[in-house]
PDB file of N, CA and C in Angstrom:
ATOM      1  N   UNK A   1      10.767   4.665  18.560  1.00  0.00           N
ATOM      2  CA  UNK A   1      10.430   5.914  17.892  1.00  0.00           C
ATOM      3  C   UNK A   1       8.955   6.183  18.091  1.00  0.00           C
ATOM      4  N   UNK A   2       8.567   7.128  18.688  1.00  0.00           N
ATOM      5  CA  UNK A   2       6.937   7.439  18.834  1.00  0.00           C
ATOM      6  C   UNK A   2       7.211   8.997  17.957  1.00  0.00           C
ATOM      7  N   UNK A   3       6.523   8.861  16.828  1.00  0.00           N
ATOM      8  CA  UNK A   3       5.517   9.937  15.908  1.00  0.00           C
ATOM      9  C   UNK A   3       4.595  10.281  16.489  1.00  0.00           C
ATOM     10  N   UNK A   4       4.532  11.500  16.254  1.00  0.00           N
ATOM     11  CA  UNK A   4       2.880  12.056  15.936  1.00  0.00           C
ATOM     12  C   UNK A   4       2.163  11.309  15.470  1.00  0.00           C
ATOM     13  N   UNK A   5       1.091  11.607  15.085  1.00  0.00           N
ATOM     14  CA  UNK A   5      -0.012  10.539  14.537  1.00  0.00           C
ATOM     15  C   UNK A   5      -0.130  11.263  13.106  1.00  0.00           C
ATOM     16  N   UNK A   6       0.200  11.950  12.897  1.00  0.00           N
ATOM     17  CA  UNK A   6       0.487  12.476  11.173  1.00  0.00           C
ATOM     18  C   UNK A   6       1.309  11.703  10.366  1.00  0.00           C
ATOM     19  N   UNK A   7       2.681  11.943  11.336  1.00  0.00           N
ATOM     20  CA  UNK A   7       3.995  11.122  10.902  1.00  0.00           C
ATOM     21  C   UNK A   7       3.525   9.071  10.819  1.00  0.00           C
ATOM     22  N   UNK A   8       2.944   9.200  11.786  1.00  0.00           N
ATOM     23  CA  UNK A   8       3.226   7.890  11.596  1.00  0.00           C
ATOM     24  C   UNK A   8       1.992   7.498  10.338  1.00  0.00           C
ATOM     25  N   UNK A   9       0.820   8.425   9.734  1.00  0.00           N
ATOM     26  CA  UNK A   9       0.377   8.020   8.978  1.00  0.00           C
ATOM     27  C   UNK A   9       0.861   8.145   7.651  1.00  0.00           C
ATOM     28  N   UNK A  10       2.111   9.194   7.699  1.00  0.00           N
ATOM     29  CA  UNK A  10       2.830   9.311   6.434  1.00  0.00           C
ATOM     30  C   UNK A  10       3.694   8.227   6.351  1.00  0.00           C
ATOM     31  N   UNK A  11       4.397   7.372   7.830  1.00  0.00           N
ATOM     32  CA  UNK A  11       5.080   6.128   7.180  1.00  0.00           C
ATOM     33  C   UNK A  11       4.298   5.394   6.699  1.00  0.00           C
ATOM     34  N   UNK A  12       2.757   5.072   6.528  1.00  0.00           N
ATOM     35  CA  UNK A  12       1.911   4.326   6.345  1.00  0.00           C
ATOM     36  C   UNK A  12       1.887   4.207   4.772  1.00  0.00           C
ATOM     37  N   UNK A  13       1.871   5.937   4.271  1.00  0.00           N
ATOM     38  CA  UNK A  13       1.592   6.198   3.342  1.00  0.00           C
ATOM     39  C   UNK A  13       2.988   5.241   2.312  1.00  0.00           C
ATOM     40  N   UNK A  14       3.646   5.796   3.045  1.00  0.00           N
ATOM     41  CA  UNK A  14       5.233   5.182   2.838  1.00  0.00           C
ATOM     42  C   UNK A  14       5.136   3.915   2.177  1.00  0.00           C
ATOM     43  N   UNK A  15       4.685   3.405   3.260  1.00  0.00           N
ATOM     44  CA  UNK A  15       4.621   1.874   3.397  1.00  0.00           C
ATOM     45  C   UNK A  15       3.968   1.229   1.848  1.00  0.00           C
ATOM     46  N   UNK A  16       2.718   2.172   1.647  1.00  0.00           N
ATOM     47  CA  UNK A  16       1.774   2.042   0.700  1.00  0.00           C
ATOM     48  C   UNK A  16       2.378   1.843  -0.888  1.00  0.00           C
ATOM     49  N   UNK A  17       3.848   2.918  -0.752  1.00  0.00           N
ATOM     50  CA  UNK A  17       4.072   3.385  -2.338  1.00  0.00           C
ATOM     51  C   UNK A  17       5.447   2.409  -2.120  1.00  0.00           C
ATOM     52  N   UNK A  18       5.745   1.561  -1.197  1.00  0.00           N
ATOM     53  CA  UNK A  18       6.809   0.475  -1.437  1.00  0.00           C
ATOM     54  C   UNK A  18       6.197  -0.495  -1.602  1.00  0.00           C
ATOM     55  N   UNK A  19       5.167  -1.188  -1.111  1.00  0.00           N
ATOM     56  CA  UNK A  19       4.362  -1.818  -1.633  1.00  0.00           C
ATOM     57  C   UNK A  19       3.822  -2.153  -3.195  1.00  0.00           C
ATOM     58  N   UNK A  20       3.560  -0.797  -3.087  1.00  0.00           N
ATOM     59  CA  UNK A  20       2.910  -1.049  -4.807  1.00  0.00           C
ATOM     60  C   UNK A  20       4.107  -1.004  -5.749  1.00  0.00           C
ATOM     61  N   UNK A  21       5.203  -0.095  -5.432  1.00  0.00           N
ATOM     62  CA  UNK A  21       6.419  -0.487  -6.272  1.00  0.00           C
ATOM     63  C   UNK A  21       7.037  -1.978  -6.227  1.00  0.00           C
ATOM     64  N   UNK A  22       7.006  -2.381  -4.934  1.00  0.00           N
ATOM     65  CA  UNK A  22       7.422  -4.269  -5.111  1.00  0.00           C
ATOM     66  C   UNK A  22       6.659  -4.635  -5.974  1.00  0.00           C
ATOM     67  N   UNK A  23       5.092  -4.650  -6.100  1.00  0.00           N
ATOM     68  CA  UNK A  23       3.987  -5.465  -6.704  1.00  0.00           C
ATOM     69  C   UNK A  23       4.380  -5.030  -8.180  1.00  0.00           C
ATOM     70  N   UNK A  24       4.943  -3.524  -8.473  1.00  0.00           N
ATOM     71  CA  UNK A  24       5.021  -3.691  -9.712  1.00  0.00           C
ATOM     72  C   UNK A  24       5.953  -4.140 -10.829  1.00  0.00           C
ATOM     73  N   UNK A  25       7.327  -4.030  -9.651  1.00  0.00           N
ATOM     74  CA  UNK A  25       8.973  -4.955  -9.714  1.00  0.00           C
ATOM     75  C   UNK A  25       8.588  -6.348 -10.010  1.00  0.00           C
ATOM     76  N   UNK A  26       8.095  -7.039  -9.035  1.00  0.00           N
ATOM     77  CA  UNK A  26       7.562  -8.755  -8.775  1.00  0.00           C
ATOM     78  C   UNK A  26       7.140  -8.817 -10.363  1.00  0.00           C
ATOM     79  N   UNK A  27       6.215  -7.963 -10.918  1.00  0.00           N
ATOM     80  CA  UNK A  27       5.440  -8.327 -12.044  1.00  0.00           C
ATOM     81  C   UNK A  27       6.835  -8.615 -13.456  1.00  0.00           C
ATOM     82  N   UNK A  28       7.548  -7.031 -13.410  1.00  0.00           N
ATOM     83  CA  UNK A  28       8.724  -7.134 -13.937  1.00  0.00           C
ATOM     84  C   UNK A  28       9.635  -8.324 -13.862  1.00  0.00           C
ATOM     85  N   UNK A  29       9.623  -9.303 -13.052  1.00  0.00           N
ATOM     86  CA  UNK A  29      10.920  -9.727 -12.835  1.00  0.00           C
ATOM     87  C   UNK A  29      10.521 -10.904 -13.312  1.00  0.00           C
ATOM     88  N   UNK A  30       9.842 -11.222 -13.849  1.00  0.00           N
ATOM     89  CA  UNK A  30       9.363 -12.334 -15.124  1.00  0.00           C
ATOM     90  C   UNK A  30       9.497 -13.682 -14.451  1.00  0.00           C
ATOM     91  N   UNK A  31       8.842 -13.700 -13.079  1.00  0.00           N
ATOM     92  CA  UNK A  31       9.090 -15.333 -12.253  1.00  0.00           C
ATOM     93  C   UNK A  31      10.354 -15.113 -11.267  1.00  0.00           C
ATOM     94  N   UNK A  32      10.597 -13.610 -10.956  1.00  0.00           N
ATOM     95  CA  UNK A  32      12.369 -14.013 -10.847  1.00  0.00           C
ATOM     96  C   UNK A  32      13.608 -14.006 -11.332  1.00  0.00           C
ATOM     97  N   UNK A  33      12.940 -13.838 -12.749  1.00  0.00           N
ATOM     98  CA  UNK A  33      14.220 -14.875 -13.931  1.00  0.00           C
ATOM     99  C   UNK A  33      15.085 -13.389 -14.387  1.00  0.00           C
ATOM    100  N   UNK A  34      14.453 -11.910 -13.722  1.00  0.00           N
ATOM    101  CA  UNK A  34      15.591 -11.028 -14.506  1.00  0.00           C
ATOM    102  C   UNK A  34      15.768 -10.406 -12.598  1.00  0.00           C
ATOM    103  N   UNK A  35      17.067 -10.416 -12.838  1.00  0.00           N
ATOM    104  CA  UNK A  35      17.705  -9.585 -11.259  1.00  0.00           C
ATOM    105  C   UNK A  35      17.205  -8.781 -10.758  1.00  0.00           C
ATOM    106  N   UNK A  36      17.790  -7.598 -11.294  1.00  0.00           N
ATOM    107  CA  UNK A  36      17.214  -6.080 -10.809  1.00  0.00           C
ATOM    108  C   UNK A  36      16.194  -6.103 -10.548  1.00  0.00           C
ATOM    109  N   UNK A  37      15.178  -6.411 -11.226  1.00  0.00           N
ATOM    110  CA  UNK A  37      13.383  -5.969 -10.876  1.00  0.00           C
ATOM    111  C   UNK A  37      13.308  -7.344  -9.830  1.00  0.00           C
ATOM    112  N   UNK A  38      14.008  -8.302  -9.397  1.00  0.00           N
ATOM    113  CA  UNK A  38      13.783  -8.999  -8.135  1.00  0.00           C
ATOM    114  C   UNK A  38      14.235  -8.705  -7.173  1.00  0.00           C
ATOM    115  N   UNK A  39      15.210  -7.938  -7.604  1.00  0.00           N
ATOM    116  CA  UNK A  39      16.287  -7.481  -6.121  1.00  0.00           C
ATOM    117  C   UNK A  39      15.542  -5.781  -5.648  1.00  0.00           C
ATOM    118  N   UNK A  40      14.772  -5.616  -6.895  1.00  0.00           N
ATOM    119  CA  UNK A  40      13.923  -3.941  -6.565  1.00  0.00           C
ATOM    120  C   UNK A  40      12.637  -4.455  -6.327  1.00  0.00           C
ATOM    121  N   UNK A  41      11.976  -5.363  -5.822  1.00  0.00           N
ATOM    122  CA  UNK A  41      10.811  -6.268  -5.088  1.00  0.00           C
ATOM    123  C   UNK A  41      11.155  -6.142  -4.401  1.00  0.00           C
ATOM    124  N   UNK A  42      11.800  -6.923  -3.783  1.00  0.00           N
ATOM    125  CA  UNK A  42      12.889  -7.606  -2.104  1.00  0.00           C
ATOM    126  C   UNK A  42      12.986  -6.778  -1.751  1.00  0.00           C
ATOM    127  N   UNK A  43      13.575  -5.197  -2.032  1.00  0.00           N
ATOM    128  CA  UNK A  43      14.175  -4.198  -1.663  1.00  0.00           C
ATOM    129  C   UNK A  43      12.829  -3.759  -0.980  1.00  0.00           C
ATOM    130  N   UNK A  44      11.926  -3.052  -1.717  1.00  0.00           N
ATOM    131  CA  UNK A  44      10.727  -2.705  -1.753  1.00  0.00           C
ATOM    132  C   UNK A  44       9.949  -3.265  -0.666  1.00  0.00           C
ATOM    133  N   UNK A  45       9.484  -4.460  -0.967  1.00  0.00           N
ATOM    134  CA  UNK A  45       9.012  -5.074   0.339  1.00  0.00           C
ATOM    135  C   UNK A  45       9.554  -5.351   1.535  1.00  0.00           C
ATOM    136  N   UNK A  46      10.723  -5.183   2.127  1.00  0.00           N
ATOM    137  CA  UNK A  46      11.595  -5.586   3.085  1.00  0.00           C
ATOM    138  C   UNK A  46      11.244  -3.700   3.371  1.00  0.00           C
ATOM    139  N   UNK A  47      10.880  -2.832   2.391  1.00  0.00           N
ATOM    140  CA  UNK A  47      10.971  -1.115   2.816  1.00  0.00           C
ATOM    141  C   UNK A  47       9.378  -0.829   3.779  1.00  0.00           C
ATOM    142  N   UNK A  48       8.215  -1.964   2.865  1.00  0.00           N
ATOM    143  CA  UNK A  48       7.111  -1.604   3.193  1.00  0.00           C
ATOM    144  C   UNK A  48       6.763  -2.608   4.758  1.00  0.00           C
ATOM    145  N   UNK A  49       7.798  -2.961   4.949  1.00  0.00           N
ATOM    146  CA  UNK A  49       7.440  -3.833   6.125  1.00  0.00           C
ATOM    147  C   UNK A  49       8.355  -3.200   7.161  1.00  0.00           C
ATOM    148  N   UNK A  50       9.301  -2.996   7.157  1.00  0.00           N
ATOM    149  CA  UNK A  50      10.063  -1.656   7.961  1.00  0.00           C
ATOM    150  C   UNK A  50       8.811  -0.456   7.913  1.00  0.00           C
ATOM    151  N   UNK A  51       8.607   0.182   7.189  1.00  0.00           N
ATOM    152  CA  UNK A  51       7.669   1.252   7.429  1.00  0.00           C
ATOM    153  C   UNK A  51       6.378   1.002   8.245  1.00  0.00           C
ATOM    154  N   UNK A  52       5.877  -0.087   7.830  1.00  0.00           N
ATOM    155  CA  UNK A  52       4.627  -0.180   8.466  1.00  0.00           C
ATOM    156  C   UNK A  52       4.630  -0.731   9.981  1.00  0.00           C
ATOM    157  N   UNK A  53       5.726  -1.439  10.023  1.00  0.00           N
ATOM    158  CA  UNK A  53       6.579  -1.707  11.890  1.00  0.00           C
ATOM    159  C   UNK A  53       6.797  -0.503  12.309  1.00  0.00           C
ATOM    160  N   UNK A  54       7.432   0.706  11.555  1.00  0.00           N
ATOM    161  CA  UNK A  54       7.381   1.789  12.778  1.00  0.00           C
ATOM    162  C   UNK A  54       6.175   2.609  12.902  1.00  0.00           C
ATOM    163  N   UNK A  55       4.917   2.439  11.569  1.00  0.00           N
ATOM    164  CA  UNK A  55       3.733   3.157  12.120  1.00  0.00           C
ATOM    165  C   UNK A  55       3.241   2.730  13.428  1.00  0.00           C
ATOM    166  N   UNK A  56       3.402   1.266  13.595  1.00  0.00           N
ATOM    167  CA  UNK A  56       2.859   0.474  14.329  1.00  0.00           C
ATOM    168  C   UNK A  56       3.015   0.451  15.530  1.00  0.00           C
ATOM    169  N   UNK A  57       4.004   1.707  16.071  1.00  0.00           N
ATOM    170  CA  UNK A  57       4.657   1.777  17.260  1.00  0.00           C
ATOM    171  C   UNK A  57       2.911   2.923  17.890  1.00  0.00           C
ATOM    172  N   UNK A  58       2.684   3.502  16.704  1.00  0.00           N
ATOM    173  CA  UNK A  58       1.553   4.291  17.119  1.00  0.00           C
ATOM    174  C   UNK A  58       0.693   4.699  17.107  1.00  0.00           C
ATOM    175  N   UNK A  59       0.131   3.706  16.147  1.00  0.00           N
ATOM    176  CA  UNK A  59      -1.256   3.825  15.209  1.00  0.00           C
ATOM    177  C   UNK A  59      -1.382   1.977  15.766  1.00  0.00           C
ATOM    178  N   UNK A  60      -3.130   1.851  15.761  1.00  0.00           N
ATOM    179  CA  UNK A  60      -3.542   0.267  16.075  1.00  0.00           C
ATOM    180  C   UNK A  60      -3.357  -0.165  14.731  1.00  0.00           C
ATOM    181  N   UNK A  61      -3.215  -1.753  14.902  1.00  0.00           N
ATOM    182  CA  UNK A  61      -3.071  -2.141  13.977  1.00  0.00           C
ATOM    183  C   UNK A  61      -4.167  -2.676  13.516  1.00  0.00           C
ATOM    184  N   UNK A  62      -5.045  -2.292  14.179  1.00  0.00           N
ATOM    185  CA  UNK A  62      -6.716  -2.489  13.352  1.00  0.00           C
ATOM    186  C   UNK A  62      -6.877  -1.875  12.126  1.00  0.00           C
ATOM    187  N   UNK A  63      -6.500  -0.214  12.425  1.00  0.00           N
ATOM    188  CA  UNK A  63      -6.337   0.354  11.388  1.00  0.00           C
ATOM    189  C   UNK A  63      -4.759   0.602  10.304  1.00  0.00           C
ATOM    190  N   UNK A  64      -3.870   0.107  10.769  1.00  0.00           N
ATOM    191  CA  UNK A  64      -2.696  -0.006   9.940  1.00  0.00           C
ATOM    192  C   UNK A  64      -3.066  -0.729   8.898  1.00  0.00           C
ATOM    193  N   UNK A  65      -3.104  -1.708   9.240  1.00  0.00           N
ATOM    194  CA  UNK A  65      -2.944  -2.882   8.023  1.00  0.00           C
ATOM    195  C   UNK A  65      -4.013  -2.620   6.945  1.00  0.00           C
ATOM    196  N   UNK A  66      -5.156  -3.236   7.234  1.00  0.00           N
ATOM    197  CA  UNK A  66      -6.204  -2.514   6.223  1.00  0.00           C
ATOM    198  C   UNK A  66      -5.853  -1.324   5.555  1.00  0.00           C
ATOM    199  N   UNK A  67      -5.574  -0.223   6.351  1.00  0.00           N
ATOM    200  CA  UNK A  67      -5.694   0.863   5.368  1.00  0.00           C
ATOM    201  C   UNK A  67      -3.985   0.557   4.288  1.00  0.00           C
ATOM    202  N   UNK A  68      -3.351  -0.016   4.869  1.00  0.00           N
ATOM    203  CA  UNK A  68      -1.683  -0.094   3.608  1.00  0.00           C
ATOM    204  C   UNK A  68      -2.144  -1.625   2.826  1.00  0.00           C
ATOM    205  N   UNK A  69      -3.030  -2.515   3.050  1.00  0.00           N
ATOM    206  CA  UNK A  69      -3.316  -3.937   2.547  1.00  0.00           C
ATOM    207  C   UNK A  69      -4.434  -3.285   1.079  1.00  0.00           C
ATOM    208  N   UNK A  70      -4.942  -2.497   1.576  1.00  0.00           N
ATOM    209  CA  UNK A  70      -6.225  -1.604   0.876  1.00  0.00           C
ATOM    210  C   UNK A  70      -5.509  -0.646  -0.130  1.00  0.00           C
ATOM    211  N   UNK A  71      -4.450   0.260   0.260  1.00  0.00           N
ATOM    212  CA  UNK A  71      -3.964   1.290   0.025  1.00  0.00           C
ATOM    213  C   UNK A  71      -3.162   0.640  -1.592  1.00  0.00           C
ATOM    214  N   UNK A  72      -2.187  -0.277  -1.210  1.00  0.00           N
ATOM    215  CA  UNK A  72      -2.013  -1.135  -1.878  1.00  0.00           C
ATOM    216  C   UNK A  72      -2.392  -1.358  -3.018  1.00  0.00           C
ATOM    217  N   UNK A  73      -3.793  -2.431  -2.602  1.00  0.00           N
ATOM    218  CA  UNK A  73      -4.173  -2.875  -3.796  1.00  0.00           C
ATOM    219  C   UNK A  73      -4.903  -1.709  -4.510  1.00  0.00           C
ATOM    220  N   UNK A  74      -5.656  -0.836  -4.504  1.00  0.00           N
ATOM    221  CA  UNK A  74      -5.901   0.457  -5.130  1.00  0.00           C
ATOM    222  C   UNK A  74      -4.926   0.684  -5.898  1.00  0.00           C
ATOM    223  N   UNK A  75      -3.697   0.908  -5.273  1.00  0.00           N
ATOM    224  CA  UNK A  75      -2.605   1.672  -6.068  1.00  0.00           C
ATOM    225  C   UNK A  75      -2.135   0.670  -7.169  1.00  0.00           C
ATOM    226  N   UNK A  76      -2.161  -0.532  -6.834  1.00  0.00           N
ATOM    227  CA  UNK A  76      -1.600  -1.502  -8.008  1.00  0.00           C
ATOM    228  C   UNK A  76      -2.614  -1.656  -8.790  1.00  0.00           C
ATOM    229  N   UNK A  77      -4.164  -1.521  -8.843  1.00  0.00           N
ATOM    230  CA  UNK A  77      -5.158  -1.455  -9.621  1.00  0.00           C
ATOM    231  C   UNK A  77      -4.824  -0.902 -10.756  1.00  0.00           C
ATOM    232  N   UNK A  78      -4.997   0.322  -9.578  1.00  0.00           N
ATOM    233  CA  UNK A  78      -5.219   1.779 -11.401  1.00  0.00           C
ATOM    234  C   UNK A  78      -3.718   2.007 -11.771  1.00  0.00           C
ATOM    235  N   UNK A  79      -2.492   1.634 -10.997  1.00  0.00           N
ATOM    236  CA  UNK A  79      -1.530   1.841 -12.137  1.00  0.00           C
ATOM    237  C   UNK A  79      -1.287   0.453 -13.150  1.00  0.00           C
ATOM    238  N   UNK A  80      -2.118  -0.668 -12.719  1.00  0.00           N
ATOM    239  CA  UNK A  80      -1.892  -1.240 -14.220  1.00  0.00           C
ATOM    240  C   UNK A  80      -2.948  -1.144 -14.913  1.00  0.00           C
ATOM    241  N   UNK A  81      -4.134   0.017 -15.073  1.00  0.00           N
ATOM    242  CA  UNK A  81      -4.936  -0.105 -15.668  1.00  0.00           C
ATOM    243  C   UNK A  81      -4.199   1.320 -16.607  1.00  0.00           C
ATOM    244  N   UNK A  82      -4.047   1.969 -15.716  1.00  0.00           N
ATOM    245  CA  UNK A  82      -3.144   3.748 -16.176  1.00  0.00           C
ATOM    246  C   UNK A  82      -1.659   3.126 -17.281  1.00  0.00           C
ATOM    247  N   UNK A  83      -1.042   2.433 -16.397  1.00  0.00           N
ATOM    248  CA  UNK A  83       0.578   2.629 -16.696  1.00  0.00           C
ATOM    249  C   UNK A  83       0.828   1.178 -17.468  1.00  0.00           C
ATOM    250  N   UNK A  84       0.330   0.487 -17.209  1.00  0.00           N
ATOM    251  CA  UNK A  84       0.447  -1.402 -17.650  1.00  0.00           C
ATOM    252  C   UNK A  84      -0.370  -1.205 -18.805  1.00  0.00           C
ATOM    253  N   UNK A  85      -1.484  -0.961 -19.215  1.00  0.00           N
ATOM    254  CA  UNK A  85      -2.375  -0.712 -20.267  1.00  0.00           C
ATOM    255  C   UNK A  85      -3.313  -2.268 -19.881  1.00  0.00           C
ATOM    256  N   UNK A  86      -3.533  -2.349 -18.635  1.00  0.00           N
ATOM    257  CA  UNK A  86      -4.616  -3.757 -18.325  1.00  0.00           C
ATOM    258  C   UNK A  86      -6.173  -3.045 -18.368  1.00  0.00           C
ATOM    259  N   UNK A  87      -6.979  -4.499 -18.746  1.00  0.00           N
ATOM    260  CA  UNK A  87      -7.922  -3.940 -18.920  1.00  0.00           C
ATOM    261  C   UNK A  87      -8.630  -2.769 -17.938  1.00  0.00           C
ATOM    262  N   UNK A  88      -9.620  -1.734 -18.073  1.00  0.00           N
ATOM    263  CA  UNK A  88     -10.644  -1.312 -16.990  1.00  0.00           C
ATOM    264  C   UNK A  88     -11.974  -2.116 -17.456  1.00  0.00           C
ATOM    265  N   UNK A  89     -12.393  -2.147 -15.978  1.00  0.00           N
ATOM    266  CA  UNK A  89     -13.763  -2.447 -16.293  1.00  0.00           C
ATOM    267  C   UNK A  89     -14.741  -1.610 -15.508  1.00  0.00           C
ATOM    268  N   UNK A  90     -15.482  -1.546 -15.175  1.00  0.00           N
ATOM    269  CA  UNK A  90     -16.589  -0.782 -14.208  1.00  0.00           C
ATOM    270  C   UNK A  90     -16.407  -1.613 -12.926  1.00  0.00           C
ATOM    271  N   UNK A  91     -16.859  -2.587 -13.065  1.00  0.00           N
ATOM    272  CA  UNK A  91     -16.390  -3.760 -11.659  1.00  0.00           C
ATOM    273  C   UNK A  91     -15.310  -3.370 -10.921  1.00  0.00           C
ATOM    274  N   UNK A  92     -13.915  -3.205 -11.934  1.00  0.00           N
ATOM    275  CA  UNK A  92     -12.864  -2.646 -11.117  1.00  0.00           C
ATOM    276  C   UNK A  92     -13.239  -1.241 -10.715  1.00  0.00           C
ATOM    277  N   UNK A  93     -13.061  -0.166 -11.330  1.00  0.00           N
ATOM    278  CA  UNK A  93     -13.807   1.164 -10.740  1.00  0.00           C
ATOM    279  C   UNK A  93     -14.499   0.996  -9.851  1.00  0.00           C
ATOM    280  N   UNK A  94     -15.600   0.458  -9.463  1.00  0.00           N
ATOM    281  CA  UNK A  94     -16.344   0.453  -8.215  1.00  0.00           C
ATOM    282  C   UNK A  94     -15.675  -0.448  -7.440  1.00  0.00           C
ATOM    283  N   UNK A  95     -14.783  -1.428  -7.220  1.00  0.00           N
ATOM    284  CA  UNK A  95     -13.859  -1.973  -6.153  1.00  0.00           C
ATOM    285  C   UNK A  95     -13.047  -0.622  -6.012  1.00  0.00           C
ATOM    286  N   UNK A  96     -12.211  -0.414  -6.287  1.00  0.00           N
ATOM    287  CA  UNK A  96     -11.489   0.490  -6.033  1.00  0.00           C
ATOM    288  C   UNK A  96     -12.043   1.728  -5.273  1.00  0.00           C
ATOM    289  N   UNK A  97     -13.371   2.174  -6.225  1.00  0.00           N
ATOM    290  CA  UNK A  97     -13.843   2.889  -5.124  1.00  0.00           C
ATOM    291  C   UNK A  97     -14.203   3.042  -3.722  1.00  0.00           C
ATOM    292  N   UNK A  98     -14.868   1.715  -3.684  1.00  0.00           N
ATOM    293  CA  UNK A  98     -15.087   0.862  -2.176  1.00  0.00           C
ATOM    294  C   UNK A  98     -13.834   0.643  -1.570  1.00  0.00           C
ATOM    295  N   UNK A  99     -13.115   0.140  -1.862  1.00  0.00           N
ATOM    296  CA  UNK A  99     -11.247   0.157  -1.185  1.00  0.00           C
ATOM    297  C   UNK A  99     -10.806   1.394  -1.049  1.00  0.00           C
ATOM    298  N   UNK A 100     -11.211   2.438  -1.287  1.00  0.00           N
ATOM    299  CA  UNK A 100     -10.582   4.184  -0.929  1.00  0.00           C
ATOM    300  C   UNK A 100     -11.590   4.586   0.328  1.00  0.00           C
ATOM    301  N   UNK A 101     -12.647   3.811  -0.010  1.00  0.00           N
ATOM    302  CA  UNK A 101     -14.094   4.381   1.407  1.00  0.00           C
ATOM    303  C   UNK A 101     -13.356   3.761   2.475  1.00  0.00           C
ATOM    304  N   UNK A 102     -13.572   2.698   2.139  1.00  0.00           N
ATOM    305  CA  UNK A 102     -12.953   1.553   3.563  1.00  0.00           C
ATOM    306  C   UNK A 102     -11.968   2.489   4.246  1.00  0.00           C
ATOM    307  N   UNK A 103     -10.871   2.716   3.530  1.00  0.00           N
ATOM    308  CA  UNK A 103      -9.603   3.191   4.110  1.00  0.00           C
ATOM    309  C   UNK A 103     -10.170   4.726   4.620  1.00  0.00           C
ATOM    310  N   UNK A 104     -10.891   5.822   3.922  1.00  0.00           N
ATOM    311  CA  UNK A 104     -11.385   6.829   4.041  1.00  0.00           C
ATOM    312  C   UNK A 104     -12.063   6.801   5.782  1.00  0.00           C
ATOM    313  N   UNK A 105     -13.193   5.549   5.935  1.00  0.00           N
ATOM    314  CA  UNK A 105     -13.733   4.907   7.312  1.00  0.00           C
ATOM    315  C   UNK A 105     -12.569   4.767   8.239  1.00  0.00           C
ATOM    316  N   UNK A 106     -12.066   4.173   8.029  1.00  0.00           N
ATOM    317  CA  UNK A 106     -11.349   3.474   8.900  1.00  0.00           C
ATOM    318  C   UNK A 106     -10.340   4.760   9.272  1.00  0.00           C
ATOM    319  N   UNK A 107      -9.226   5.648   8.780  1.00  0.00           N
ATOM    320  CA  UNK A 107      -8.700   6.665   9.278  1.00  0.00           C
ATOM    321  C   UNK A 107      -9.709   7.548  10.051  1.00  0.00           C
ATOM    322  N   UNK A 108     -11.007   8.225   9.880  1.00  0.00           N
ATOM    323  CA  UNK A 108     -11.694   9.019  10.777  1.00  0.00           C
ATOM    324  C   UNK A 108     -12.070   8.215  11.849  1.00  0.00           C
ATOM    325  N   UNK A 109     -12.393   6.536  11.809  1.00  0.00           N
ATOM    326  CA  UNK A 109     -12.540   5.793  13.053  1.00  0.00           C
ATOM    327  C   UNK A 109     -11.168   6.076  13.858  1.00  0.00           C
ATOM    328  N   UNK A 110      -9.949   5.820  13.536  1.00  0.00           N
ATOM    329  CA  UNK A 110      -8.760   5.736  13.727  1.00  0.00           C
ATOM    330  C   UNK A 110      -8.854   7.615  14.548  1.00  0.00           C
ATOM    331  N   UNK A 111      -9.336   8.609  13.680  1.00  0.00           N
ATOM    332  CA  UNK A 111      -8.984  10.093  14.180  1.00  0.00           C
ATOM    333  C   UNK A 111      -9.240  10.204  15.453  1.00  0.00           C
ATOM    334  N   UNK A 112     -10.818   9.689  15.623  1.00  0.00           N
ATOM    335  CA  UNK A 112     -11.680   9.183  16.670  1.00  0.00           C
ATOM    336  C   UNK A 112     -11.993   9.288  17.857  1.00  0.00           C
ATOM    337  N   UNK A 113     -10.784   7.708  17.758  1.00  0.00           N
ATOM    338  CA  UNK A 113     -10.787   7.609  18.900  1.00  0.00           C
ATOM    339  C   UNK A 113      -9.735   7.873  19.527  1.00  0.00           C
ATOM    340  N   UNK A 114      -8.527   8.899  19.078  1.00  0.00           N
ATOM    341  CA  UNK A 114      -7.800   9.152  19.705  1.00  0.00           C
ATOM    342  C   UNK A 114      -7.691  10.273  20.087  1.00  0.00           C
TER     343      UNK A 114
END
């Protein structure tokens, strides 16, 4: 399958919001010990690794990974600071911020050079 380079950054994006839904299933599933939220991990991550294999057909993976490894952890940040009720701190705010630049860098490097 060769995408556009739009498409394949929307499977990326893809990739990003199965990701953070596994990370937030995994958390649910209490070690494992309750089904559903393990079998909606598994699901999830087995989705974000399919997705990010077919960005990969057309985007480098210099910039794949980082930006969905990045994308990621951002997204699992602020939704357990938003939706989990975990602490904020300023420390986190400015990581996060720096993890949106990175990825912000790295796609116009990515625009670039192609």
């Amino acid at each position: 399958m060769h995408a556009p380079l739009t498409e394949a950054w929307l499977l990326v994006g893809g990739a990003i919001g199965a990701e953070t839904l596994a990370a937030l299933m995994l958390r649910a599933s209490d070690g494992f010990t309750r089904a559903l939220p393990t079998l909606a991990a598994l699901g999830a991550f087995a989705a974000a690794f399919y997705l990010v294999s077919l960005a990969l057909v057309d985007l480098p993976v210099s910039s794949v990974y980082p930006v969905w490894a990045g994308g990621g952890t951002a997204a699992v940040a602020l939704l357990g600071v938003i939706a989990l009720g975990e602490r904020a701190h300023v420390l986190k705010a400015i990581g996060i911020v720096l993890v949106v630049a990175g990825i912000v860098t790295l796609n116009l490097a990515t625009t670039a050079a192609a």
